[in-house]
PDB file of N, CA and C in Angstrom:
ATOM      1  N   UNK A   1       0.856  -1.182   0.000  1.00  0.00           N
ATOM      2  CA  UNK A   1       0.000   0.000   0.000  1.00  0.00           C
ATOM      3  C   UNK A   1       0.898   1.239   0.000  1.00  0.00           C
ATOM      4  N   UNK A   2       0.692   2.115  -1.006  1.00  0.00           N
ATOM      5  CA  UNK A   2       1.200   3.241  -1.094  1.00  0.00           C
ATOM      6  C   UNK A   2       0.936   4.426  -0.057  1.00  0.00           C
ATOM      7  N   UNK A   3       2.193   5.198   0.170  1.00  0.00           N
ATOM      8  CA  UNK A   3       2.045   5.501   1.730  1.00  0.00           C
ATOM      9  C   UNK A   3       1.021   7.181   0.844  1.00  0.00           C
ATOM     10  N   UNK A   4       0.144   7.715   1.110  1.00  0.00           N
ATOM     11  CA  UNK A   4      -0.372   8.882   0.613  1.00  0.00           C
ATOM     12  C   UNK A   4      -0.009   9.979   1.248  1.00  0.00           C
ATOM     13  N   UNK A   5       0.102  10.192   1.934  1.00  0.00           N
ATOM     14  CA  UNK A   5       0.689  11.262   3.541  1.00  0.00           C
ATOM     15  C   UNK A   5       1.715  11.016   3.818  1.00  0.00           C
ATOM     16  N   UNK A   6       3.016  11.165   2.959  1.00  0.00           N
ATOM     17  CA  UNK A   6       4.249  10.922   3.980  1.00  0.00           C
ATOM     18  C   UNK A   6       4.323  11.683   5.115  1.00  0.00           C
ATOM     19  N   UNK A   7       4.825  11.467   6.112  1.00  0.00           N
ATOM     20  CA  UNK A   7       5.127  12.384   7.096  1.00  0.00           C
ATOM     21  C   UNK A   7       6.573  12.144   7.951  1.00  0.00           C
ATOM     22  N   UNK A   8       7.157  13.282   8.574  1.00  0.00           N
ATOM     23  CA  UNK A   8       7.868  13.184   9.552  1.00  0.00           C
ATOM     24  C   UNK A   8       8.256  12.045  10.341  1.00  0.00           C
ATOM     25  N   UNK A   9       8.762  11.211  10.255  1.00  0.00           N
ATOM     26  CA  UNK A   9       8.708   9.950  11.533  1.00  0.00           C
ATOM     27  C   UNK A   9       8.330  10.141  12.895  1.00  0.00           C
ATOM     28  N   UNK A  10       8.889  11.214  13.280  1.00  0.00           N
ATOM     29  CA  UNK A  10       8.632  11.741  14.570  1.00  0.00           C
ATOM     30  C   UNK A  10       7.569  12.018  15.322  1.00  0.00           C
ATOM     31  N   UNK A  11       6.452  12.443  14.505  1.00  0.00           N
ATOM     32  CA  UNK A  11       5.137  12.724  14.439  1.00  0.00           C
ATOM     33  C   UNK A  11       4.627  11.274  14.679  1.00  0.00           C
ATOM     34  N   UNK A  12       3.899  11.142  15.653  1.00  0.00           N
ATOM     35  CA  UNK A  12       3.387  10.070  16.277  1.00  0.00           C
ATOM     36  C   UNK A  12       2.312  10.122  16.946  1.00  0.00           C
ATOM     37  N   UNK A  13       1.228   9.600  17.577  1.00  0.00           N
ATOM     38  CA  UNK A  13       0.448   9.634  18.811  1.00  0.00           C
ATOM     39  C   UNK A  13       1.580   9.791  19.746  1.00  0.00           C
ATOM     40  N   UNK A  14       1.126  10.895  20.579  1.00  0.00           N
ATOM     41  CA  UNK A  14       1.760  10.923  22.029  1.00  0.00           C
ATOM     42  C   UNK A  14       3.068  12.181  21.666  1.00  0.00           C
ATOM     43  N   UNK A  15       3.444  12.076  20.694  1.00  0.00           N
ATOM     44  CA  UNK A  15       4.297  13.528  20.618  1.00  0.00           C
ATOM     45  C   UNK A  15       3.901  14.420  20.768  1.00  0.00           C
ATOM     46  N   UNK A  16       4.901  15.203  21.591  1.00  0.00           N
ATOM     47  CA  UNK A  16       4.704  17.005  21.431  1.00  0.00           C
ATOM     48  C   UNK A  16       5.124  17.628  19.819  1.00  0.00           C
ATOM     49  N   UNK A  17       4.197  18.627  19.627  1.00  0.00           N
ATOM     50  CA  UNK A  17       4.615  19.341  18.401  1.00  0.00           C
ATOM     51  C   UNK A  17       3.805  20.274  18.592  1.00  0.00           C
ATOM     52  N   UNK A  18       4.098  21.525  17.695  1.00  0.00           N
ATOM     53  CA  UNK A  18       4.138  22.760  17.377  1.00  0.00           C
ATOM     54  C   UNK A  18       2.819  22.985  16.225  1.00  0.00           C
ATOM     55  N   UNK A  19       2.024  23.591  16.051  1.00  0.00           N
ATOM     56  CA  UNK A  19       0.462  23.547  15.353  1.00  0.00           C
ATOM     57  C   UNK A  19       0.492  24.805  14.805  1.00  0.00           C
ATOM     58  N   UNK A  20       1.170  24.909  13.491  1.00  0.00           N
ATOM     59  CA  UNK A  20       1.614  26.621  12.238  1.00  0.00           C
ATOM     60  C   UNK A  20       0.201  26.643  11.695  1.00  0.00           C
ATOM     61  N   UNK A  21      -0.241  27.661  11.951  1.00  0.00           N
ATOM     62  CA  UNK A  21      -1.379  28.049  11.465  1.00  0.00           C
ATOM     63  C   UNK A  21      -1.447  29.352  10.516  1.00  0.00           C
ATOM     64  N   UNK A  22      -1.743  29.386   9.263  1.00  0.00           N
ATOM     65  CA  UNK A  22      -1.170  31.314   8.847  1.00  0.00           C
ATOM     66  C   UNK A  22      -2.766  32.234   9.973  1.00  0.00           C
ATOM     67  N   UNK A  23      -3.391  31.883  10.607  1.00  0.00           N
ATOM     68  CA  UNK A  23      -4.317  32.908  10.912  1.00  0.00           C
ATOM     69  C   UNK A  23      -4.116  32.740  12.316  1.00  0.00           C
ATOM     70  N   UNK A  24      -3.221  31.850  12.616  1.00  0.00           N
ATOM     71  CA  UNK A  24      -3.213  31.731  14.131  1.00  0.00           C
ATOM     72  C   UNK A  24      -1.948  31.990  14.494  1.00  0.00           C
ATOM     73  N   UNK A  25      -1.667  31.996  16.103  1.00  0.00           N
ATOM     74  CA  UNK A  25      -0.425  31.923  15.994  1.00  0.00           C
ATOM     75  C   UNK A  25       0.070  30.537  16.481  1.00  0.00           C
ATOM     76  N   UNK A  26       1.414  30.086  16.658  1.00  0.00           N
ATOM     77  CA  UNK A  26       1.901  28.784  17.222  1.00  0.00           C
ATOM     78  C   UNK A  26       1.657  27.941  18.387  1.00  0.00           C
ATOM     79  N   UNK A  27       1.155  26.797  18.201  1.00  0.00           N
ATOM     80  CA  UNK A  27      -0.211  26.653  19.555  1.00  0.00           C
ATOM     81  C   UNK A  27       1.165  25.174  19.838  1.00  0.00           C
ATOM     82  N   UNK A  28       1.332  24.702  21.052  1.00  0.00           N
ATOM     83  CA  UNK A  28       1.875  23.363  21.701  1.00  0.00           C
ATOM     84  C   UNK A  28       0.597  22.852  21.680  1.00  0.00           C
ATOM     85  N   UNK A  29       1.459  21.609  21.759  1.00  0.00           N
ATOM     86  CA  UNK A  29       0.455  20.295  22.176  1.00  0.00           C
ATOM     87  C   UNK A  29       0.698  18.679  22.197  1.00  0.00           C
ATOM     88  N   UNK A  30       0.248  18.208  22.194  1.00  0.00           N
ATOM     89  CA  UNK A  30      -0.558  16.548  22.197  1.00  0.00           C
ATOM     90  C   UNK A  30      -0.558  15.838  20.929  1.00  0.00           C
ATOM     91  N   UNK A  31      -0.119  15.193  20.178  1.00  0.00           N
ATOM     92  CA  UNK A  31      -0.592  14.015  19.421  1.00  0.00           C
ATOM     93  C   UNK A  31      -1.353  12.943  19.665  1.00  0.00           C
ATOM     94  N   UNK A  32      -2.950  12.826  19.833  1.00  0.00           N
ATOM     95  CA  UNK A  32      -3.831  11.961  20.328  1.00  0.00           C
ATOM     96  C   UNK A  32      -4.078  10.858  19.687  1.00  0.00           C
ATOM     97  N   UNK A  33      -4.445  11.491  17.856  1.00  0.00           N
ATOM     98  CA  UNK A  33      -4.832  10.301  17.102  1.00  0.00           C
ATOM     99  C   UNK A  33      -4.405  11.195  15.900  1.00  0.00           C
ATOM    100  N   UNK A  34      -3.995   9.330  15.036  1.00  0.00           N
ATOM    101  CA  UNK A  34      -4.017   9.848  13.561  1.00  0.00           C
ATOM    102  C   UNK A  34      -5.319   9.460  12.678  1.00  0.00           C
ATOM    103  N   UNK A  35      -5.614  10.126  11.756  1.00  0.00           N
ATOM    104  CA  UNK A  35      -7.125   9.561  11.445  1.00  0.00           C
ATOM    105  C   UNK A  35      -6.328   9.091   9.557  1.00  0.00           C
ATOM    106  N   UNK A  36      -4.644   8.748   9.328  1.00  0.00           N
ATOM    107  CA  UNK A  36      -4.698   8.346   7.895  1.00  0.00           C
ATOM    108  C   UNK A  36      -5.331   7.741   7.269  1.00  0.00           C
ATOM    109  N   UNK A  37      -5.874   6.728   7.915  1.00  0.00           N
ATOM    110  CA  UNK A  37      -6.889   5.912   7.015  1.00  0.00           C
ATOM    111  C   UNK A  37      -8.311   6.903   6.569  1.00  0.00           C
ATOM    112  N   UNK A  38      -8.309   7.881   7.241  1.00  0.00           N
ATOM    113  CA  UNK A  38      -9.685   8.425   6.630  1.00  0.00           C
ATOM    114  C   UNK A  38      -8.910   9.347   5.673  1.00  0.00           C
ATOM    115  N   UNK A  39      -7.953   9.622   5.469  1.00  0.00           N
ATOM    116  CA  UNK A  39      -7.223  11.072   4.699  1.00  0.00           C
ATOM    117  C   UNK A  39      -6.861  10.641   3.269  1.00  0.00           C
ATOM    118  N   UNK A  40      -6.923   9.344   2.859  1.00  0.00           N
ATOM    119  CA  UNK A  40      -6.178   8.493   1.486  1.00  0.00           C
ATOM    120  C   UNK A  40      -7.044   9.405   0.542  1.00  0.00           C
ATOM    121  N   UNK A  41      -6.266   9.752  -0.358  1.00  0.00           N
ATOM    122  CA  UNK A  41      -7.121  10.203  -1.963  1.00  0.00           C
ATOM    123  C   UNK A  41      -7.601   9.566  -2.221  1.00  0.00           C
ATOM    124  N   UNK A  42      -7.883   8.257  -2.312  1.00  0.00           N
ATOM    125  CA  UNK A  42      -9.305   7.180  -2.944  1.00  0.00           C
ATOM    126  C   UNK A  42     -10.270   7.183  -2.675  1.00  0.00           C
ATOM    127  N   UNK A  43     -10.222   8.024  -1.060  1.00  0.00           N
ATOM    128  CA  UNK A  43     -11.498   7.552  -0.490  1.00  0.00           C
ATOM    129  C   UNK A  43     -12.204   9.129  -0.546  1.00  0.00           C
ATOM    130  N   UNK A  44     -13.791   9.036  -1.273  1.00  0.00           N
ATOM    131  CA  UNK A  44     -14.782  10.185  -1.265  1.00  0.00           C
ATOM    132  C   UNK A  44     -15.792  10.613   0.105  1.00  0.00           C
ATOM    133  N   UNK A  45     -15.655  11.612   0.045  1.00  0.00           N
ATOM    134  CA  UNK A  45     -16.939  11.614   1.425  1.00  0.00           C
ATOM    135  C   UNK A  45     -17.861  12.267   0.529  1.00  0.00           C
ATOM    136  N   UNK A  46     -18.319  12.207  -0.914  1.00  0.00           N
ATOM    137  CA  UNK A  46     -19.133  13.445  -0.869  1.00  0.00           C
ATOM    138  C   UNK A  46     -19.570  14.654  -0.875  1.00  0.00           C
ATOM    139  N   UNK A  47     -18.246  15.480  -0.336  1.00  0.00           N
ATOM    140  CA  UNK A  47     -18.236  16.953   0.050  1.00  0.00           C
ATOM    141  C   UNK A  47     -16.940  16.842  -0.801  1.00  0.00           C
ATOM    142  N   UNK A  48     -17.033  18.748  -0.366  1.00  0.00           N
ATOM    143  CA  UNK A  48     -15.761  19.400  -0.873  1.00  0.00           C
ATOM    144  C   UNK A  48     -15.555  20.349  -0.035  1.00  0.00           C
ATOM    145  N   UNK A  49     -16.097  20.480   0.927  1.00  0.00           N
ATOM    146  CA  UNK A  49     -16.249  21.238   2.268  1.00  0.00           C
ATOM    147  C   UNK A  49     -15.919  20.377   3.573  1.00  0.00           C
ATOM    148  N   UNK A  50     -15.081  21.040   4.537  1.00  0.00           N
ATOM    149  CA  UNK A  50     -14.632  19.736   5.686  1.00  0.00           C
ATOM    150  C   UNK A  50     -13.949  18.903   5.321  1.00  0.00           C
ATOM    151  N   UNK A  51     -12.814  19.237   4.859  1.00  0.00           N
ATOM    152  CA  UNK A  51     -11.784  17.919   4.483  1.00  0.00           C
ATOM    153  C   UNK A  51     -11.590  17.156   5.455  1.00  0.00           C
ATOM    154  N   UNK A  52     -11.294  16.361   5.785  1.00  0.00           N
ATOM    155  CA  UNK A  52     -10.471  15.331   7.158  1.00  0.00           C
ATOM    156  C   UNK A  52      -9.310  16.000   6.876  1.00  0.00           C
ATOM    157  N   UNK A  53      -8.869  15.960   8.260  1.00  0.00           N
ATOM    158  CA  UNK A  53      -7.360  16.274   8.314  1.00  0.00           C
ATOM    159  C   UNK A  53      -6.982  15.408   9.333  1.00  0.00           C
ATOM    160  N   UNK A  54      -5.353  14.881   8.922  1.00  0.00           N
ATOM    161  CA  UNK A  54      -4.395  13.722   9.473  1.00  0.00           C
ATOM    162  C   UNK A  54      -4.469  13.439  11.197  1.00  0.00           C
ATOM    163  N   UNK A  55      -4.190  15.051  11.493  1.00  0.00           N
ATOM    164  CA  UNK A  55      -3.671  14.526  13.209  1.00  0.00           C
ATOM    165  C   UNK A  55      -5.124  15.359  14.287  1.00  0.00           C
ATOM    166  N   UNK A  56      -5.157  14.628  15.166  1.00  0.00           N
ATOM    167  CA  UNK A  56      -6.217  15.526  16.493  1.00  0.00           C
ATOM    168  C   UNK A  56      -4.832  16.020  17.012  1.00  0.00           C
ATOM    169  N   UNK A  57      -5.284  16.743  18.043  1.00  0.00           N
ATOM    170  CA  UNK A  57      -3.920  17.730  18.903  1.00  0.00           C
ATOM    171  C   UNK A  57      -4.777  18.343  20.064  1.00  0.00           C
ATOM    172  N   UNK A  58      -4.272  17.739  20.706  1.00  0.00           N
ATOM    173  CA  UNK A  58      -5.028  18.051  21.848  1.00  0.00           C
ATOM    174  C   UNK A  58      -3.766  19.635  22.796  1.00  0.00           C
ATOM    175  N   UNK A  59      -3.815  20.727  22.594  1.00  0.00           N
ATOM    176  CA  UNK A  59      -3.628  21.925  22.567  1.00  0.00           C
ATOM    177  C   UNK A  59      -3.196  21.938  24.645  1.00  0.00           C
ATOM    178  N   UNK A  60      -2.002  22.338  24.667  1.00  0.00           N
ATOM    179  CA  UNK A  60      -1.741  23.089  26.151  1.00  0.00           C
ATOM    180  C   UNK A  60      -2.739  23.537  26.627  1.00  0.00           C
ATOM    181  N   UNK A  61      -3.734  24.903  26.134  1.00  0.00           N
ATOM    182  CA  UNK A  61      -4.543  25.823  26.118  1.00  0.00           C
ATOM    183  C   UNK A  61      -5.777  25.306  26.364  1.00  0.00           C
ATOM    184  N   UNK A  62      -6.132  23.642  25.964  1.00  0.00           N
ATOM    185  CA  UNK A  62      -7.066  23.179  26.353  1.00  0.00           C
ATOM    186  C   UNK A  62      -8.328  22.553  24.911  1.00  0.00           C
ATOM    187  N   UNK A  63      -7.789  23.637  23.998  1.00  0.00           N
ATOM    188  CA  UNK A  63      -8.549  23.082  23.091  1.00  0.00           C
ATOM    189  C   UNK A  63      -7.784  21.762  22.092  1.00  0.00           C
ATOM    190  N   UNK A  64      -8.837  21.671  21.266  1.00  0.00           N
ATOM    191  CA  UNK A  64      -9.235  20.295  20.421  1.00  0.00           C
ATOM    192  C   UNK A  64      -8.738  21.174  19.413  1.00  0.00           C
ATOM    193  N   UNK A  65      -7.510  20.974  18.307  1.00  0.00           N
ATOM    194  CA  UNK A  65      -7.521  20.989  17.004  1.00  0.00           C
ATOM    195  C   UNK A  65      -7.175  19.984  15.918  1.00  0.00           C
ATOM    196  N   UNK A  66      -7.631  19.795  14.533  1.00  0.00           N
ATOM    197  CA  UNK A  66      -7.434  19.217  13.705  1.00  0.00           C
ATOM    198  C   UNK A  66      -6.455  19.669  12.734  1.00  0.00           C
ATOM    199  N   UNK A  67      -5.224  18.963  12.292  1.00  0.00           N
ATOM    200  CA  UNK A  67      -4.138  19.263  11.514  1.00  0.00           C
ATOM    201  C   UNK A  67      -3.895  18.628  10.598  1.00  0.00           C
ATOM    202  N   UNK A  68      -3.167  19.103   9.136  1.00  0.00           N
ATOM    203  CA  UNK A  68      -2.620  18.592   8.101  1.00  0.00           C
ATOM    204  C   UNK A  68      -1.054  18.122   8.583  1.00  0.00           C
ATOM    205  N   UNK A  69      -0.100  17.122   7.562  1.00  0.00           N
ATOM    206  CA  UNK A  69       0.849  16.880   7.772  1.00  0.00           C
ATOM    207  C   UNK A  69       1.861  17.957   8.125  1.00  0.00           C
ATOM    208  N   UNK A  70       1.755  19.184   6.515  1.00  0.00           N
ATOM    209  CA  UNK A  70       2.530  20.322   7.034  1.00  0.00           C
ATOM    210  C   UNK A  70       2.462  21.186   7.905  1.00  0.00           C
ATOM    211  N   UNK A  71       1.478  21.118   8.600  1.00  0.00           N
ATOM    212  CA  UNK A  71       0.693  22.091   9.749  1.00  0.00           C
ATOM    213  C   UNK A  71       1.761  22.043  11.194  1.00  0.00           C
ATOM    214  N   UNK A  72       2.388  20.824  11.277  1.00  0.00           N
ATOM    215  CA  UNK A  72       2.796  20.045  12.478  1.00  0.00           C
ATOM    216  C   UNK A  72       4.255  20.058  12.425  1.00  0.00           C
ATOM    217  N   UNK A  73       4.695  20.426  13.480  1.00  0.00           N
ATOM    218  CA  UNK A  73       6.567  20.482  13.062  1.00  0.00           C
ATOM    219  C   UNK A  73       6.577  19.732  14.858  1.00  0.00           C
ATOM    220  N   UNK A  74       7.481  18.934  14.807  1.00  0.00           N
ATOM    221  CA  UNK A  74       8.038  18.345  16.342  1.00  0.00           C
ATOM    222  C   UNK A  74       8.520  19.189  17.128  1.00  0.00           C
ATOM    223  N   UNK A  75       8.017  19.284  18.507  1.00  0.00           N
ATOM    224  CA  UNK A  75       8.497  20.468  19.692  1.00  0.00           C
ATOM    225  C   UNK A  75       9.709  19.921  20.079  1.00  0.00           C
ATOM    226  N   UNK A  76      10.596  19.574  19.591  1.00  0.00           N
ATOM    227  CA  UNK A  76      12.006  19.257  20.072  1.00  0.00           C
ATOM    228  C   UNK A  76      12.397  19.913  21.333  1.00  0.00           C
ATOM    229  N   UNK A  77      12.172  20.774  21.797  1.00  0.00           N
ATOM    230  CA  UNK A  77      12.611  21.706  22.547  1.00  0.00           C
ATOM    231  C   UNK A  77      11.915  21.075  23.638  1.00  0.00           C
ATOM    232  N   UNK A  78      10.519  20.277  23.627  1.00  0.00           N
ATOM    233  CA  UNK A  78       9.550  20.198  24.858  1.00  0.00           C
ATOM    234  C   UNK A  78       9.660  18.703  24.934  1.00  0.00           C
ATOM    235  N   UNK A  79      10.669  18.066  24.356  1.00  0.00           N
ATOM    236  CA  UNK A  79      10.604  16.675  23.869  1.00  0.00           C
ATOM    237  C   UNK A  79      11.831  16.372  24.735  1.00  0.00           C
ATOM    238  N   UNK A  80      13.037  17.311  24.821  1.00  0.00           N
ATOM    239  CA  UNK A  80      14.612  16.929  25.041  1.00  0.00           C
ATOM    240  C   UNK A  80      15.038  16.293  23.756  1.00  0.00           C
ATOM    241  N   UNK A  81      14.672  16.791  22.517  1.00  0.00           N
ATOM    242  CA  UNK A  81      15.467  16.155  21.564  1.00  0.00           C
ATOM    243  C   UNK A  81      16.138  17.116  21.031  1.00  0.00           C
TER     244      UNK A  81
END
């Protein structure tokens, strides 16, 4: 199976990383879940509105966000790496 989403290795459930937003600013957080299996180009929902996106992130601040691969850079800094 062809990988559709390469990503980072690092990027995992349970990592810290960094959440680049252009309208936001740089949010910490949580790696909870990956949802790739819902993100493959083969698969249709129907819409063209509400994409799925790859990672949940569960946010310092408390909130719930949803992220793309490039969205997400590893908090090395909050990691000791």
């Amino acid at each position: 199976m062809p990988e559709q989403n390469p990503v980072k290795p690092d990027i995992v459930v349970g990592a810290r990383v960094r959440v680049r937003r252009e309208t936001e600013t740089t949010a910490q957080g949580v790696v909870i879940e990956d949802f790739a299996e819902l993100t493959t180009s083969g698969q249709s929902l129907g819409r063209d509105w509400a994409p799925v996106h790859r990672w949940a992130v569960a946010l310092d601040d408390g909130r719930l966000v949803f992220a793309h691969d490039g969205e997400l850079d590893v908090d090395s800094a909050s990691s000791g790496q």
